[in-house]
C-alpha atoms as a PDB file:
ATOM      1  CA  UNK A   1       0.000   0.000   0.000  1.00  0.00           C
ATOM      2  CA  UNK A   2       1.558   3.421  -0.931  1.00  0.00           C
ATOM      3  CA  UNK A   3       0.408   6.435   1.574  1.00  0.00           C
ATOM      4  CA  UNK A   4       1.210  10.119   1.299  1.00  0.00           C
ATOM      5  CA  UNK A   5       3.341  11.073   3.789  1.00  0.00           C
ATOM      6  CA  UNK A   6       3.963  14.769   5.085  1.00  0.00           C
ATOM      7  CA  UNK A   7       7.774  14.434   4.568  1.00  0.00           C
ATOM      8  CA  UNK A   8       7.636  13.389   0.781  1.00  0.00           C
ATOM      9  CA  UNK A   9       8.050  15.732  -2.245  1.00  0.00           C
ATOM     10  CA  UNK A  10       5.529  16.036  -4.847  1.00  0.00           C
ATOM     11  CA  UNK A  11       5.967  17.309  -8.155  1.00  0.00           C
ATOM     12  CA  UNK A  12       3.311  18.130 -10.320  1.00  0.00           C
ATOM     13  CA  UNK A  13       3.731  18.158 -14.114  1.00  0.00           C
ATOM     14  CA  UNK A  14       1.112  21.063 -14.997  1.00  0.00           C
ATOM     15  CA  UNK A  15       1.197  19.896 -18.855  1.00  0.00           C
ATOM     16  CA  UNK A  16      -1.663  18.150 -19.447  1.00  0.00           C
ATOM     17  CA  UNK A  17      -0.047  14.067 -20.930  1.00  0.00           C
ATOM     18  CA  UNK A  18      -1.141  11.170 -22.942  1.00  0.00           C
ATOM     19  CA  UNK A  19      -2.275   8.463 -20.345  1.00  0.00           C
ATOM     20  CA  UNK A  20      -1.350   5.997 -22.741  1.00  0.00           C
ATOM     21  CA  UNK A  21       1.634   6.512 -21.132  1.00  0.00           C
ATOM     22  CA  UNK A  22       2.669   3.805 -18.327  1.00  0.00           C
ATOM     23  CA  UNK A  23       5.430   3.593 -15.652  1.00  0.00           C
ATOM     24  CA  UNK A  24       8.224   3.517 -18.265  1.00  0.00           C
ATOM     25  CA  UNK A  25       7.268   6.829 -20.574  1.00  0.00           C
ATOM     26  CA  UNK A  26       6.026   8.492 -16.994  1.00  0.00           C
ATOM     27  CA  UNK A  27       9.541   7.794 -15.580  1.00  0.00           C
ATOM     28  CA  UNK A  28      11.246   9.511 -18.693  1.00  0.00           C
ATOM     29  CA  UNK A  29       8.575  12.477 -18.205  1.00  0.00           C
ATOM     30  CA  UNK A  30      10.485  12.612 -14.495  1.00  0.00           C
ATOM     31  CA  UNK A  31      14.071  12.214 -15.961  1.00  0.00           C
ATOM     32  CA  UNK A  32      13.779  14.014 -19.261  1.00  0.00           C
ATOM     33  CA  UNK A  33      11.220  17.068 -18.344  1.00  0.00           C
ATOM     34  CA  UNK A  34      10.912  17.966 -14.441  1.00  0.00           C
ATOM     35  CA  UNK A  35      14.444  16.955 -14.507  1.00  0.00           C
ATOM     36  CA  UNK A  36      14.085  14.719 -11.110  1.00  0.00           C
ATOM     37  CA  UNK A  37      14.909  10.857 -10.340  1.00  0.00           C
ATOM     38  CA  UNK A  38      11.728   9.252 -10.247  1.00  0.00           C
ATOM     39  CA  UNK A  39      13.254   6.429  -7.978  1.00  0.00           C
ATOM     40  CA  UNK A  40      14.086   9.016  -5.030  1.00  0.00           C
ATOM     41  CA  UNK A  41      10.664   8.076  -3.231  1.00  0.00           C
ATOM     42  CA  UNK A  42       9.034  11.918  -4.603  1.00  0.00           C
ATOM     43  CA  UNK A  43       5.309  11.657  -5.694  1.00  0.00           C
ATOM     44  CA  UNK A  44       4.927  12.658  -9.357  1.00  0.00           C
ATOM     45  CA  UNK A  45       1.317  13.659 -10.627  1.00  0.00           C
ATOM     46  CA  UNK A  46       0.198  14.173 -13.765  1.00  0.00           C
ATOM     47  CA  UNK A  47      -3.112  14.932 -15.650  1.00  0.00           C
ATOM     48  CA  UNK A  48      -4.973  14.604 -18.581  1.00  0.00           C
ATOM     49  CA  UNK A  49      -6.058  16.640 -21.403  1.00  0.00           C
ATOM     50  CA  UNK A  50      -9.970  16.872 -20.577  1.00  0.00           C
ATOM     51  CA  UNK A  51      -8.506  16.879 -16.936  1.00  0.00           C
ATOM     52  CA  UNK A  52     -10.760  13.867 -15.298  1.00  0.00           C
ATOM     53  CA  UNK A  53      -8.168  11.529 -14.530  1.00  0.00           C
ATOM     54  CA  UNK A  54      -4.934  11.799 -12.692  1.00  0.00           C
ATOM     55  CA  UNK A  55      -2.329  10.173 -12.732  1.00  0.00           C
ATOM     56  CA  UNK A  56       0.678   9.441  -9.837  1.00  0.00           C
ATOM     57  CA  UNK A  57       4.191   7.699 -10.147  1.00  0.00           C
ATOM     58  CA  UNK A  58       5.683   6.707  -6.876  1.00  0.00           C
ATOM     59  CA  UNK A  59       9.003   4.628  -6.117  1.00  0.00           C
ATOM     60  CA  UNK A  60       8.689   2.526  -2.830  1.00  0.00           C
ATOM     61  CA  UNK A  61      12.362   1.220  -3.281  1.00  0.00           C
ATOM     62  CA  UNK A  62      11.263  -2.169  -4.523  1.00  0.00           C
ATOM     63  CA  UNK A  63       9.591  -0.436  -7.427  1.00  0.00           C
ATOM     64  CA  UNK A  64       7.156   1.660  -9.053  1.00  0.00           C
ATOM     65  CA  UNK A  65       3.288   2.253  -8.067  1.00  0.00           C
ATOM     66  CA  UNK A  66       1.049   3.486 -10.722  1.00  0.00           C
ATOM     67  CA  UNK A  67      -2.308   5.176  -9.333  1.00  0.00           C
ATOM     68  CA  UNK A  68      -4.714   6.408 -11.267  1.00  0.00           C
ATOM     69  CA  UNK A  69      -7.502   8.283 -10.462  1.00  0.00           C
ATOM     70  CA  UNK A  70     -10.906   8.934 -12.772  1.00  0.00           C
ATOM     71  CA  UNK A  71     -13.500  11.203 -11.815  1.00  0.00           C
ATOM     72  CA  UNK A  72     -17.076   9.335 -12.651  1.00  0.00           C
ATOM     73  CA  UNK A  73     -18.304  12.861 -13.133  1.00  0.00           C
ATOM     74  CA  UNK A  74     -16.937  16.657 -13.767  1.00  0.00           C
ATOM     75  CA  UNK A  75     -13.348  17.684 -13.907  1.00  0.00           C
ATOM     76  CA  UNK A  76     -10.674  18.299 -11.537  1.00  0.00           C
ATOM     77  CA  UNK A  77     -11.180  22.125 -11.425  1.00  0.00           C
ATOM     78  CA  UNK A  78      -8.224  23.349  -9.230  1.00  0.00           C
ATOM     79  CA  UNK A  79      -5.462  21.714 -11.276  1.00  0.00           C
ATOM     80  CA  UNK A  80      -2.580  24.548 -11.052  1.00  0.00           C
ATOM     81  CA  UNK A  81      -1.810  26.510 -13.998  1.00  0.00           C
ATOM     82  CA  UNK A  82       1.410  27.292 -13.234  1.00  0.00           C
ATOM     83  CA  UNK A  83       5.187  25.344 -11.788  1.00  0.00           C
ATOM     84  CA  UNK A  84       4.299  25.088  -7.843  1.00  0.00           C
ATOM     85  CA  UNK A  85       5.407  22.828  -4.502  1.00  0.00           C
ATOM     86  CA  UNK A  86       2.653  20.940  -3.182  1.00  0.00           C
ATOM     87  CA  UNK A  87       2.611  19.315  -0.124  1.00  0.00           C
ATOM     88  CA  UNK A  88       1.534  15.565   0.749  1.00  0.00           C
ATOM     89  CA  UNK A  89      -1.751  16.649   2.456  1.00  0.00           C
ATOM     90  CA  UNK A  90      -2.479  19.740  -0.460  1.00  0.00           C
ATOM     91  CA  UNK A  91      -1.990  16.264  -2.901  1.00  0.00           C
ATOM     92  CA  UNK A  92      -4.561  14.627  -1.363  1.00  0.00           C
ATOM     93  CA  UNK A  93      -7.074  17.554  -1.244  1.00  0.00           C
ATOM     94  CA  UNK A  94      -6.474  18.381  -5.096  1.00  0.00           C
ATOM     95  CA  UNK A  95      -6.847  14.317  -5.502  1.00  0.00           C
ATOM     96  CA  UNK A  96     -10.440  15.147  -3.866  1.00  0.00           C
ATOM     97  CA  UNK A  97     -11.174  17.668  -6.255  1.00  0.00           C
ATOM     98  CA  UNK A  98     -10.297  20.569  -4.019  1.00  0.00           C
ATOM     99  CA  UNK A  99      -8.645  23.385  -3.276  1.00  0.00           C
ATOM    100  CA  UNK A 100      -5.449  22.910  -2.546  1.00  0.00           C
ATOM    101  CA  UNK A 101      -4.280  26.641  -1.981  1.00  0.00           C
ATOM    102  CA  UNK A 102      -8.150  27.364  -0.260  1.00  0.00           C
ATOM    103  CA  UNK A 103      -7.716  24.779   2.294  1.00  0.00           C
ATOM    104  CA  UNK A 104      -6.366  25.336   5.858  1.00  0.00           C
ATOM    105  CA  UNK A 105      -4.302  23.178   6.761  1.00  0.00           C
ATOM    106  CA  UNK A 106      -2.364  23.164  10.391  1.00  0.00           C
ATOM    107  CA  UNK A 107       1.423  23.880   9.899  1.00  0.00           C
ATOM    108  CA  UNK A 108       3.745  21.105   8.910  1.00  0.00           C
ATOM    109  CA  UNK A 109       5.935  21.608  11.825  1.00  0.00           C
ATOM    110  CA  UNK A 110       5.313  23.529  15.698  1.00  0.00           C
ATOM    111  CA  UNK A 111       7.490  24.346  18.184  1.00  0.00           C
ATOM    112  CA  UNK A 112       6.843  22.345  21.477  1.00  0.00           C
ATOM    113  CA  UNK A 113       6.325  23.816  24.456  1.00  0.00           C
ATOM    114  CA  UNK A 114       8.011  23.193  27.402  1.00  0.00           C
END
């Protein structure tokens, strides 16, 4: 089972892709265009054209998971438009079909008190 932990890095690849595309030609997308590893244990999403499926490329260190997410109805509306960091936890509120950016989320790290 793959979970979305706080400490991993997510990349989003705003481009909309062909998800024709499996692990292999999603793992060049990592190498060739966001320029990252895609076996470094980062999240990688990407979407499609009529944006109601996404997909997400994760390395577990035995090897790849390939998740894949279709909406039954509408579109993911809050897809970014533009190169940003996303969190775990504002990955799994756009992978609800929400706001990532809108939600309020408590901070990823606090001080503790003595």
């Amino acid at each position: 089972m793959i979970q979305l932990l706080p400490h991993m890095r997510v990349f989003l690849y705003i481009t909309p892709i062909d998800f024709r595309c499996g692990v292999d030609g999603l793992a060049g997308l990592c190498r060739s265009r966001i320029k990252q590893n895609p076996m470094t244990g980062a999240v990688f999403a990407f979407i499609n054209r009529r944006k109601t499926g996404i997909k997400i490329l994760a390395y577990d260190g035995q090897g790849f998971w390939l998740c894949y997410k279709r909406l039954s109805t509408g579109k993911f509306r809050f897809w970014p438009k533009c190169e940003k960091n996303l969190t775990a936890p504002q990955l799994q509120v756009l992978l609800y079909n929400g706001d990532p950016d809108g939600s309020r989320m408590a901070p990823d790290w606090r001080p503790v008190q003595n």
